[in-house]
N, C-alpha and C. Protein backbone atom coordinates (compact mmCIF):
# COMPACT_ATOMS: atom_id res chain seq x y z
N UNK A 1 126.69 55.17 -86.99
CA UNK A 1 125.37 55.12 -86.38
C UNK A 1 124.91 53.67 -86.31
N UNK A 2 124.20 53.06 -85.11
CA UNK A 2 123.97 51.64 -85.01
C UNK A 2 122.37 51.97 -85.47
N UNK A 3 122.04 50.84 -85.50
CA UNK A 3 120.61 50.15 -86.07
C UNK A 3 119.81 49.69 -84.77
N UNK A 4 118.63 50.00 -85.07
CA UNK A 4 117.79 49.36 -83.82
C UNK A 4 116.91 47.80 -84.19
N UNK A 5 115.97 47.38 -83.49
CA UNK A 5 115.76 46.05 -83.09
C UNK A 5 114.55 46.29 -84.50
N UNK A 6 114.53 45.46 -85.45
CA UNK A 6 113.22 45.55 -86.44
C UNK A 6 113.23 43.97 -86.02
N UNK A 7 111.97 43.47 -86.58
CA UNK A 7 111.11 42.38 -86.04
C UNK A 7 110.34 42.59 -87.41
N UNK A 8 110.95 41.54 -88.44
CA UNK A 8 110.27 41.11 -89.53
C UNK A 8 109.74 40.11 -89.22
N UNK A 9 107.85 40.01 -89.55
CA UNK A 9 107.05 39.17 -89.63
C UNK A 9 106.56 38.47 -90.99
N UNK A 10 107.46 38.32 -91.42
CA UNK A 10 107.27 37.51 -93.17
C UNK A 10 106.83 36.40 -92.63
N UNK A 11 107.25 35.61 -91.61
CA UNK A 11 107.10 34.01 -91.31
C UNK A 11 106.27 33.86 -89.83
N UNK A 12 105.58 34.85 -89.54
CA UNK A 12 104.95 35.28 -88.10
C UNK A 12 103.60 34.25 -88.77
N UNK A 13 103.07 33.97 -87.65
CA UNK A 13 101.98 33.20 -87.47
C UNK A 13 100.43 33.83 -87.00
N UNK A 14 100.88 34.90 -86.08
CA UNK A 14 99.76 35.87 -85.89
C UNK A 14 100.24 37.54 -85.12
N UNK A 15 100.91 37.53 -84.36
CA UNK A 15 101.38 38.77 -83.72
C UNK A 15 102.79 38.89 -83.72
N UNK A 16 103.19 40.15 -83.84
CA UNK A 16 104.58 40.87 -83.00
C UNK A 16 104.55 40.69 -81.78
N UNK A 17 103.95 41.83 -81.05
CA UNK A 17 104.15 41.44 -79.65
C UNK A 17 102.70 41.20 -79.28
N UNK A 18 102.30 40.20 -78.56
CA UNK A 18 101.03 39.99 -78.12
C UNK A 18 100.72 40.28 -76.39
N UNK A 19 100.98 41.60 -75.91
CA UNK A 19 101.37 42.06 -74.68
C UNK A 19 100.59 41.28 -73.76
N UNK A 20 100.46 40.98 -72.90
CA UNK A 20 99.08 40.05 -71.80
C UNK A 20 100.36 40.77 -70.18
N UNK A 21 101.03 41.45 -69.91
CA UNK A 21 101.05 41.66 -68.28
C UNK A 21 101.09 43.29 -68.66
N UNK A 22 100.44 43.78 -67.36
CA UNK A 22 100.40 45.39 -66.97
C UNK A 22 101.64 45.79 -66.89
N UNK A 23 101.45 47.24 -66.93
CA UNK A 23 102.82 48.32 -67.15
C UNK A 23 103.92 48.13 -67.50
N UNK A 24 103.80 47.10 -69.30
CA UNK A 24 104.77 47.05 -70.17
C UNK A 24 105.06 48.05 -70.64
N UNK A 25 106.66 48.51 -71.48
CA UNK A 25 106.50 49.68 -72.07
C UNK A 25 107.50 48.81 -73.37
N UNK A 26 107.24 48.88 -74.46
CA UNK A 26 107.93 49.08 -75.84
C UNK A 26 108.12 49.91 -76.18
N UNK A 27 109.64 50.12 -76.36
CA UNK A 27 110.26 51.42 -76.99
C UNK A 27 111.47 51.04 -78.21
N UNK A 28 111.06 52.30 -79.47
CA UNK A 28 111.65 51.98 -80.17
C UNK A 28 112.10 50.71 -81.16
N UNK A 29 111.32 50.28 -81.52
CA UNK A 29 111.48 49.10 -82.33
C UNK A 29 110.64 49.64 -83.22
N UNK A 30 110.59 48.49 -84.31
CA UNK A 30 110.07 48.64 -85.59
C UNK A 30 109.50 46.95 -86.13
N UNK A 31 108.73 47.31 -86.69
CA UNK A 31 107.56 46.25 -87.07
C UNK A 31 107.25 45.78 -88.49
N UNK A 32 107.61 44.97 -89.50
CA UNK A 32 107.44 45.01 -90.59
C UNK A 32 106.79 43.67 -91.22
N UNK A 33 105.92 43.97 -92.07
CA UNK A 33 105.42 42.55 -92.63
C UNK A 33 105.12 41.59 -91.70
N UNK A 34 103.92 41.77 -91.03
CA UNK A 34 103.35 40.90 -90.09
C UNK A 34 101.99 41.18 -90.47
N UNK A 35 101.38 39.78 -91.42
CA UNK A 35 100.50 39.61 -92.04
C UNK A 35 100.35 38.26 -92.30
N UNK A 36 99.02 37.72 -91.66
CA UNK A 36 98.37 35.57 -92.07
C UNK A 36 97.25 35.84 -92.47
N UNK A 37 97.23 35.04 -93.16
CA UNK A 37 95.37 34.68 -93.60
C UNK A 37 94.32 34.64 -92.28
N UNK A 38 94.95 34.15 -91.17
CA UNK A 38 93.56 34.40 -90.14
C UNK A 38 93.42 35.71 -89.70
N UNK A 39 92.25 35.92 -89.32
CA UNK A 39 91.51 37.05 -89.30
C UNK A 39 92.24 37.86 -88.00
N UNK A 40 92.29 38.88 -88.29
CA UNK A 40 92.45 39.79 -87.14
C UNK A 40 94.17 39.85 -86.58
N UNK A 41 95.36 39.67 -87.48
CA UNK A 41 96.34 39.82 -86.90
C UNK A 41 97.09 41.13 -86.76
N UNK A 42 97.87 41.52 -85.86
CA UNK A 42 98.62 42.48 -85.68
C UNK A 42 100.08 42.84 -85.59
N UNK A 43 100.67 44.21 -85.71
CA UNK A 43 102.17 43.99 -85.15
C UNK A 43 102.24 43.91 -83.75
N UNK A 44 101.18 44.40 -82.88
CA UNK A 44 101.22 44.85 -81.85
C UNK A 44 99.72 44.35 -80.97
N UNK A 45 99.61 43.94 -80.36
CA UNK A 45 98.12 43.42 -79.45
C UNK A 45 98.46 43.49 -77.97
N UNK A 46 97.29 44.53 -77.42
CA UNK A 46 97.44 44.25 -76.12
C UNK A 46 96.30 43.61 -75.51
N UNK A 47 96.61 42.25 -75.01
CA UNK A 47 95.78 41.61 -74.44
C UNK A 47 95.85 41.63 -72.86
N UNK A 48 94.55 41.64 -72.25
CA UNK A 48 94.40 41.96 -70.72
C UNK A 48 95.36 42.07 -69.73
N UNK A 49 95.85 43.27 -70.57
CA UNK A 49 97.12 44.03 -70.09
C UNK A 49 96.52 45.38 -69.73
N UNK A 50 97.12 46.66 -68.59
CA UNK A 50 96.54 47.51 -68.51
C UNK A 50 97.92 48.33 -68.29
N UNK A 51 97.84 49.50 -68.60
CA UNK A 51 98.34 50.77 -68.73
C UNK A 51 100.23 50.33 -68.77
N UNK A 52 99.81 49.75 -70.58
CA UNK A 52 100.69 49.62 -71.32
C UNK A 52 101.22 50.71 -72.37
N UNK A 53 102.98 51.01 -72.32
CA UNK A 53 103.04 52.18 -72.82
C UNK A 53 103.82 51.30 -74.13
N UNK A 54 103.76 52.00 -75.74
CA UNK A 54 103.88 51.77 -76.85
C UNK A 54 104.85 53.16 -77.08
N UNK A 55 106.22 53.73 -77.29
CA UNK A 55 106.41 55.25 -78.03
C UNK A 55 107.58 54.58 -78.87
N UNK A 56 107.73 55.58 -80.11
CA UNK A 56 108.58 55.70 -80.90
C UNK A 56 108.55 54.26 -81.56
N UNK A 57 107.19 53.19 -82.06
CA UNK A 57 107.54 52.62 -82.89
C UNK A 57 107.47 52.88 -84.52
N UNK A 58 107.47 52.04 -85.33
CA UNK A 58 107.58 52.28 -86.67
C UNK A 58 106.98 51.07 -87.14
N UNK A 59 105.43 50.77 -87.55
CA UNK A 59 105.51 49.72 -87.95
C UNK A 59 104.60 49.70 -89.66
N UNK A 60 105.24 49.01 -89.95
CA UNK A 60 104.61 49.27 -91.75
C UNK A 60 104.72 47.65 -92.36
N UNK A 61 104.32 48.09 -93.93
CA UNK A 61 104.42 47.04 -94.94
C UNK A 61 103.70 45.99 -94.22
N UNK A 62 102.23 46.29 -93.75
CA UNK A 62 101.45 44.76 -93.24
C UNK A 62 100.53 44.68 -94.24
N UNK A 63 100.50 43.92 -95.49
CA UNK A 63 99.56 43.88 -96.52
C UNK A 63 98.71 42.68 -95.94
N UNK A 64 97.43 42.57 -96.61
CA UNK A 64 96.56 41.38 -96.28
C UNK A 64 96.80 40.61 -97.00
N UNK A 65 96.64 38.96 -96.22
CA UNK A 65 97.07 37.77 -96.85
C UNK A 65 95.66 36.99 -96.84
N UNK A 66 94.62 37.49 -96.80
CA UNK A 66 93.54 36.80 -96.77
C UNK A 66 92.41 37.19 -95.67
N UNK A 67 93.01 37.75 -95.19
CA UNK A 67 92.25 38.81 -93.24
C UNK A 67 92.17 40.11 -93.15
N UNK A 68 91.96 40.31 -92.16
CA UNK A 68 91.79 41.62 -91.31
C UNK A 68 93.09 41.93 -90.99
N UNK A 69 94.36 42.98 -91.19
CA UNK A 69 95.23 43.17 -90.90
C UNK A 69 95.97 44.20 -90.21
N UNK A 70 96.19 44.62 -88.91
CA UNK A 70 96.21 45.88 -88.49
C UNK A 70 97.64 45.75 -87.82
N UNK A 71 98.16 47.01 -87.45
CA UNK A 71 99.14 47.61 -87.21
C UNK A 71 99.55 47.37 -85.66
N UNK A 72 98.64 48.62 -84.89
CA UNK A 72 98.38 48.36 -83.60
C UNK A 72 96.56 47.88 -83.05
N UNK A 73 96.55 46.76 -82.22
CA UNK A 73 94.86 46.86 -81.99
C UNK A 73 94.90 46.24 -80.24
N UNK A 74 93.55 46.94 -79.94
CA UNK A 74 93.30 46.69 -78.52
C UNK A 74 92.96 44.73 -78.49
N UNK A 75 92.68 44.56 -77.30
CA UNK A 75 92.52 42.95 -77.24
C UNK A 75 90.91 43.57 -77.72
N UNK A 76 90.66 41.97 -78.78
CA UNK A 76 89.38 41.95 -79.61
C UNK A 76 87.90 41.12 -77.84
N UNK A 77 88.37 40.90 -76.96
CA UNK A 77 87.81 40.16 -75.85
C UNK A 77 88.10 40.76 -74.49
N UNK A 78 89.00 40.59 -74.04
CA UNK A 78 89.24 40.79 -72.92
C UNK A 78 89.69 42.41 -72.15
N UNK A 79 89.37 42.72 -71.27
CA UNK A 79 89.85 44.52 -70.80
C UNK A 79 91.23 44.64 -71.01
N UNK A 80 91.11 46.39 -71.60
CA UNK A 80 93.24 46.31 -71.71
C UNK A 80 93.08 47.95 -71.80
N UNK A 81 94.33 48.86 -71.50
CA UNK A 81 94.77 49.79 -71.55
C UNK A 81 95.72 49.92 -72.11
N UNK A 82 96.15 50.93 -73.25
CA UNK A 82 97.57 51.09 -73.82
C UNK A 82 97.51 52.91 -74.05
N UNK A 83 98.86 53.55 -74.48
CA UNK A 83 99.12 54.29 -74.95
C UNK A 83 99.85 53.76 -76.13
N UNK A 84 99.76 54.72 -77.09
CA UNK A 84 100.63 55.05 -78.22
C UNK A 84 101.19 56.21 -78.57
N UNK A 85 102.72 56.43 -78.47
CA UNK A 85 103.24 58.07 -78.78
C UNK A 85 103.79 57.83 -79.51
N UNK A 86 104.47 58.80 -80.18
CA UNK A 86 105.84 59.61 -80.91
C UNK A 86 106.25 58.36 -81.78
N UNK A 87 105.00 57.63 -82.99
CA UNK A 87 105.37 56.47 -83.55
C UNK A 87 104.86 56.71 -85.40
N UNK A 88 105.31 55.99 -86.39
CA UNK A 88 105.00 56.51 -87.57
C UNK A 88 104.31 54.52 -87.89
N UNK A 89 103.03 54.50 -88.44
CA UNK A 89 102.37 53.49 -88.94
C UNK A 89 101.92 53.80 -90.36
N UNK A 90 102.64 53.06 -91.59
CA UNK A 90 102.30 53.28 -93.08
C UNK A 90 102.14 51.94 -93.36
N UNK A 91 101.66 52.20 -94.63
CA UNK A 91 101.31 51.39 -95.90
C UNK A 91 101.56 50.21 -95.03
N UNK A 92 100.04 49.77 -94.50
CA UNK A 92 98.93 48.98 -94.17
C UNK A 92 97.92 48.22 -94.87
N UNK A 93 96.90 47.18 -94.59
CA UNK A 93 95.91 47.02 -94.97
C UNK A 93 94.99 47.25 -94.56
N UNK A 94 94.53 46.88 -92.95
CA UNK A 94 93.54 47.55 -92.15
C UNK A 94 93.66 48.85 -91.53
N UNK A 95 93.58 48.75 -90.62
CA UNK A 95 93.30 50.12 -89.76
C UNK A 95 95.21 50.04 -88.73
N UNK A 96 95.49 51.67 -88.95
CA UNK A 96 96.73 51.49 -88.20
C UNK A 96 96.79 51.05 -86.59
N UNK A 97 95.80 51.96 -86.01
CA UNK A 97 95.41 51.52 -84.78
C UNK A 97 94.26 51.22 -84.48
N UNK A 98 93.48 50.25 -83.94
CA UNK A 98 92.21 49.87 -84.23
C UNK A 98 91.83 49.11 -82.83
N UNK A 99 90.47 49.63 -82.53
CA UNK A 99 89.92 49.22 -81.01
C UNK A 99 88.87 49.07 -81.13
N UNK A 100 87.73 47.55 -80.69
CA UNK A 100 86.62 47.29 -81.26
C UNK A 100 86.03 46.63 -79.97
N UNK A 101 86.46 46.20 -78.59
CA UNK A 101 85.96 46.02 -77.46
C UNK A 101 85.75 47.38 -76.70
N UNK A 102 84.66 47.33 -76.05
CA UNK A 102 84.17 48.49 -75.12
C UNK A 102 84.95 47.97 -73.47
N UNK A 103 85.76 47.35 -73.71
CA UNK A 103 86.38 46.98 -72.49
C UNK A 103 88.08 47.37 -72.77
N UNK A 104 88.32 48.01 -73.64
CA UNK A 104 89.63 48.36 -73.81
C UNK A 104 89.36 50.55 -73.99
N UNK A 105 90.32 50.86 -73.57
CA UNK A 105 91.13 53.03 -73.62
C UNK A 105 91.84 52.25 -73.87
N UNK A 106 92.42 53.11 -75.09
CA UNK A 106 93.40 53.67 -75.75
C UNK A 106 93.67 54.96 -76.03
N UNK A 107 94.97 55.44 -75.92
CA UNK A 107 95.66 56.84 -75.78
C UNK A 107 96.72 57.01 -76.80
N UNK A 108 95.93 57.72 -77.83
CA UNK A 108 96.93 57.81 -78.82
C UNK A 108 97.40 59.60 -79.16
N UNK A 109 98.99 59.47 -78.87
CA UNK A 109 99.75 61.14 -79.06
C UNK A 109 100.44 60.90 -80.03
N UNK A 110 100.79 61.99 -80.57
CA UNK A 110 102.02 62.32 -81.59
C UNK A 110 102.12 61.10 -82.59
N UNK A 111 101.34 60.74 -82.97
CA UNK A 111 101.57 59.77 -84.02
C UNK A 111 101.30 59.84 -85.53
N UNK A 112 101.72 59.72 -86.40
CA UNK A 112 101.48 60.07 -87.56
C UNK A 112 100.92 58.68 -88.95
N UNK A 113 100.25 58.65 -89.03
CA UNK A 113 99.50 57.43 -89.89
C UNK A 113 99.31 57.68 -91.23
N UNK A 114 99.51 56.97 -92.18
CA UNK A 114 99.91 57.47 -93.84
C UNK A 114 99.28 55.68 -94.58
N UNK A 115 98.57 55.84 -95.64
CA UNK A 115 98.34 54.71 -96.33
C UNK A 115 97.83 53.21 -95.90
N UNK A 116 96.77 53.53 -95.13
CA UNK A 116 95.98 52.23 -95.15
C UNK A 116 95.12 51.87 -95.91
N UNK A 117 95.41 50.60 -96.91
CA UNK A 117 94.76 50.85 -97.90
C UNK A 117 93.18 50.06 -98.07
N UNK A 118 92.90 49.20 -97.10
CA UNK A 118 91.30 49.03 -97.09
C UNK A 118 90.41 50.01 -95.84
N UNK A 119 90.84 50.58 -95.09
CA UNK A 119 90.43 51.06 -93.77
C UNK A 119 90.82 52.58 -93.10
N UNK A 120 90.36 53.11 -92.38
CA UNK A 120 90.54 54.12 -91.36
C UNK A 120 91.75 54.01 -90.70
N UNK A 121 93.22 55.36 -90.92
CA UNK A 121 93.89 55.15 -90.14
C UNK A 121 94.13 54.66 -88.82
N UNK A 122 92.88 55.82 -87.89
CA UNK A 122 92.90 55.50 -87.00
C UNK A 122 91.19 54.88 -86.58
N UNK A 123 91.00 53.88 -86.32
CA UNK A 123 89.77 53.31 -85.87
C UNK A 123 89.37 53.10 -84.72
N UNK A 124 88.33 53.75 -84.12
CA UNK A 124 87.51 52.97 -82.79
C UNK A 124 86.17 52.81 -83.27
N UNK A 125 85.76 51.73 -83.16
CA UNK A 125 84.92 50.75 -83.32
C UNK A 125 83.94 50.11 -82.17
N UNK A 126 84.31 50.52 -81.31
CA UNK A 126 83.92 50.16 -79.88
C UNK A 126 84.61 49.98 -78.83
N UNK A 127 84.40 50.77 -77.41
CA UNK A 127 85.45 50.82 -76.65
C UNK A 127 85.66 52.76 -76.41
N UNK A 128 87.14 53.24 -75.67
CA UNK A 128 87.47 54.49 -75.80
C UNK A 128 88.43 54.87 -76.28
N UNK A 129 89.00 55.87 -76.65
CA UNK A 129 90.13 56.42 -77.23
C UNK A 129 89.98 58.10 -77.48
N UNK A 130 91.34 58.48 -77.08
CA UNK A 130 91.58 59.49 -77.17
C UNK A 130 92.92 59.83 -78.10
N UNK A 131 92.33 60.91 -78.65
CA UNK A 131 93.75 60.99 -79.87
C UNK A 131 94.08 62.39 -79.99
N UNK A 132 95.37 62.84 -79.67
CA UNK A 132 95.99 64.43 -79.76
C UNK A 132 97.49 64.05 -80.37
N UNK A 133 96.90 65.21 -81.21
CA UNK A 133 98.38 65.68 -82.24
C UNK A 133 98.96 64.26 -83.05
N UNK A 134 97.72 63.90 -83.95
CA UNK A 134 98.16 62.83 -84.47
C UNK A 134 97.77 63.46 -86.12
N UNK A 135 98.43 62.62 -87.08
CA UNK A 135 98.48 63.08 -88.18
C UNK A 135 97.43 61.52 -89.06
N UNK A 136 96.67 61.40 -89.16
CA UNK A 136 95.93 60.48 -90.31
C UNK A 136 95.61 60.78 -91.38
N UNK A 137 96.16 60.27 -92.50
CA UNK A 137 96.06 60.61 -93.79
C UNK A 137 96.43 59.38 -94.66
N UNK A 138 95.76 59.30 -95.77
CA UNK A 138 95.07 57.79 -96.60
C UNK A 138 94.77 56.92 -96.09
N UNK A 139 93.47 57.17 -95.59
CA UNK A 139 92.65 55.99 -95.41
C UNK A 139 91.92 55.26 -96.40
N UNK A 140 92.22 54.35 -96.22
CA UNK A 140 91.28 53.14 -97.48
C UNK A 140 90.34 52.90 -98.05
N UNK A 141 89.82 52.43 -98.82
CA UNK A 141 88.68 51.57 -99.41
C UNK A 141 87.63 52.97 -99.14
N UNK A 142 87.69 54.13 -99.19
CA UNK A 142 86.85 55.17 -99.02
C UNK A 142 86.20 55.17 -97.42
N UNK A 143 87.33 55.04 -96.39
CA UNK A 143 87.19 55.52 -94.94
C UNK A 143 87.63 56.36 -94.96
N UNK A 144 86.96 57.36 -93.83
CA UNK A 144 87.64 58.20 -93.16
C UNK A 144 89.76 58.20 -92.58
N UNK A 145 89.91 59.24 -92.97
CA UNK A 145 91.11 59.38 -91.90
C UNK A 145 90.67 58.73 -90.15
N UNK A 146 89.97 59.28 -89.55
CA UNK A 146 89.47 59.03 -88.20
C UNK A 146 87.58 58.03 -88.80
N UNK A 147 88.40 56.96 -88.17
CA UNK A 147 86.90 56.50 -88.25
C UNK A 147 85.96 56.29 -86.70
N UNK A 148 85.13 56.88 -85.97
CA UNK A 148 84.09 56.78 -85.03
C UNK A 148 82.77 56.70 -85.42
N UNK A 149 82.10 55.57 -86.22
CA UNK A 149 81.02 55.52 -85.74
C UNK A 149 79.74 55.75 -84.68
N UNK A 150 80.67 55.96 -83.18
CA UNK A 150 79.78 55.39 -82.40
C UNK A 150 79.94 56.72 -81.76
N UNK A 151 80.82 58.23 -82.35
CA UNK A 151 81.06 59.09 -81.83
C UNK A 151 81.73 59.10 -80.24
N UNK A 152 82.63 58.08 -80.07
CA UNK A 152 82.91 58.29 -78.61
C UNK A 152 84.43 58.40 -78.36
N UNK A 153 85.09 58.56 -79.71
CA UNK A 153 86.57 59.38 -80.12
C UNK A 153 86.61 60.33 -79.40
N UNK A 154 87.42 60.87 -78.61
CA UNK A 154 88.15 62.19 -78.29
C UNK A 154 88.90 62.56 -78.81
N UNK A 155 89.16 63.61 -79.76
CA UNK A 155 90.05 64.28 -80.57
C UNK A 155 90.62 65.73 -80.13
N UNK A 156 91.51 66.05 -80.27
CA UNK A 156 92.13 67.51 -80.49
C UNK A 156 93.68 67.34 -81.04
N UNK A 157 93.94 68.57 -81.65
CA UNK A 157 95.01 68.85 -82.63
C UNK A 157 95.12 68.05 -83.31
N UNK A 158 94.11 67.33 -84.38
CA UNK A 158 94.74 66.43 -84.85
C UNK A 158 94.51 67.01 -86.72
N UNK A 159 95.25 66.08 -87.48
CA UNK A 159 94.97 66.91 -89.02
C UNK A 159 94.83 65.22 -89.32
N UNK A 160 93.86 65.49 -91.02
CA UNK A 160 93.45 64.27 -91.92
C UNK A 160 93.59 65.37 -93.22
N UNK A 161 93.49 64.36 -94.53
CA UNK A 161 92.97 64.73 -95.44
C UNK A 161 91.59 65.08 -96.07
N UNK A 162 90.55 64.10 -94.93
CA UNK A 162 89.08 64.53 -95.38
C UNK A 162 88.40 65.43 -94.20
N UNK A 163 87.48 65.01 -93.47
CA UNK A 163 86.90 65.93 -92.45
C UNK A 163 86.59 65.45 -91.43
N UNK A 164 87.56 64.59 -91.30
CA UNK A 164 87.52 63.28 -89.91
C UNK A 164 87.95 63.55 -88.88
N UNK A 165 88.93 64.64 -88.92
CA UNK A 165 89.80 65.27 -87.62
C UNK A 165 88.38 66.16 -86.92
N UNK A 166 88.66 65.79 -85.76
CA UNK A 166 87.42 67.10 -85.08
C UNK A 166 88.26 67.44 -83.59
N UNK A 167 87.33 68.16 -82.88
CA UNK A 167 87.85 68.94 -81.93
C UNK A 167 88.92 69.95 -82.15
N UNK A 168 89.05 70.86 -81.25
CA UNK A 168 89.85 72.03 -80.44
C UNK A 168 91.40 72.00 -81.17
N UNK A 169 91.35 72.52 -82.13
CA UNK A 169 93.00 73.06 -82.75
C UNK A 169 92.76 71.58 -83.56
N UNK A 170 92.25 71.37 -84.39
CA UNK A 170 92.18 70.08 -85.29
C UNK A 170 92.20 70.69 -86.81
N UNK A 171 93.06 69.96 -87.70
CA UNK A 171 92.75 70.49 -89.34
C UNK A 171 92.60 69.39 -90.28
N UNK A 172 91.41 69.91 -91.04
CA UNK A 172 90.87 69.00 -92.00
C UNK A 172 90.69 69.46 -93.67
N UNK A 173 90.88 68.80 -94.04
CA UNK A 173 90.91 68.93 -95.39
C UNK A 173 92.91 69.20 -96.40
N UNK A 174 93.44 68.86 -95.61
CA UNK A 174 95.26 69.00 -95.76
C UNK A 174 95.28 68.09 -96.77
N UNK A 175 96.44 68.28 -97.51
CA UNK A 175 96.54 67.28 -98.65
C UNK A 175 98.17 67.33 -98.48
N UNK A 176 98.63 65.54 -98.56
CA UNK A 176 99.94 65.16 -98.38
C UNK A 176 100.65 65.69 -99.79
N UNK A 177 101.95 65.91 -99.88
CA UNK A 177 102.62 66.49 -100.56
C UNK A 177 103.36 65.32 -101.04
């Protein structure tokens, strides 16, 4: 059996991939230890990029080095579109996927999120997102599995450990084994 493309960020400076052109697609790779002291880095950023597809990554082990540290996140400025499918994001520091401009959708399926340990697996913060059949469970520092403040999450089928999952075929209160 061969090995696929991992992209260790031990010596990364701020991003994995920092997407900026429309109808990219990343498939299959894996993301590890991509974590700096400046604020706000990621494995994954899509910057004023639009209807960018993300499936089957794997990205983990991003501890904080002094910042804000997230997994996948929308551009913090500029308009962007992404999906995220059929991908596993663990043991984190911030938020696995995280969107905080009202100028970025995000589309998150089949994804499963485990151990972020200051933050909300999955976060929108400002902006849209829609999330089906995703799994969030240990969220951090006493967040939610699903964090929406601003209530403008779209959810269905999705499961957490606390009572963050909402909408149509959603389960809450599950406890990881």
């Amino acid at each position: 059996a061969g090995t696929g493309v991992v992209l260790d960020g031990v010596y990364s400076t701020q991003f994995g991939f920092d997407l900026k052109d429309d109808y990219t697609r990343v498939d299959g790779l894996e993301f590890k230890r991509f974590s700096t002291a400046s604020g706000g880095p990621a494995a994954v950023r899509v910057s004023d990029a639009f209807n960018v597809l993300l499936d089957g990554l794997i990205v983990h082990d991003f501890p904080t080095a002094g910042g804000a540290v997230y997994g996948i996140r929308g551009s913090p400025s500029g308009a962007a579109s992404f999906t995220i499918r059929n991908s596993l994001i663990y043991d984190g520091y911030e938020s696995a996927i995280f969107v905080n401009n009202p100028l970025v959708t995000a589309t998150v399926e089949n994804v499963t999120v485990y151990g972020m340990a200051q933050n909300a697996g999955v976060y929108l913060q400002n902006g849209a997102m829609t999330v089906t059949n995703t799994i969030s469970m240990a969220g951090g520092g006493g967040s939610p599995d699903f964090r929406d403040p601003l209530a403008a999450m779209v959810q269905s089928y999705n499961l957490s450990e606390d009572t963050s999952a909402a909408g149509t075929g959603s389960l809450v209160n599950q406890v990881a084994a």
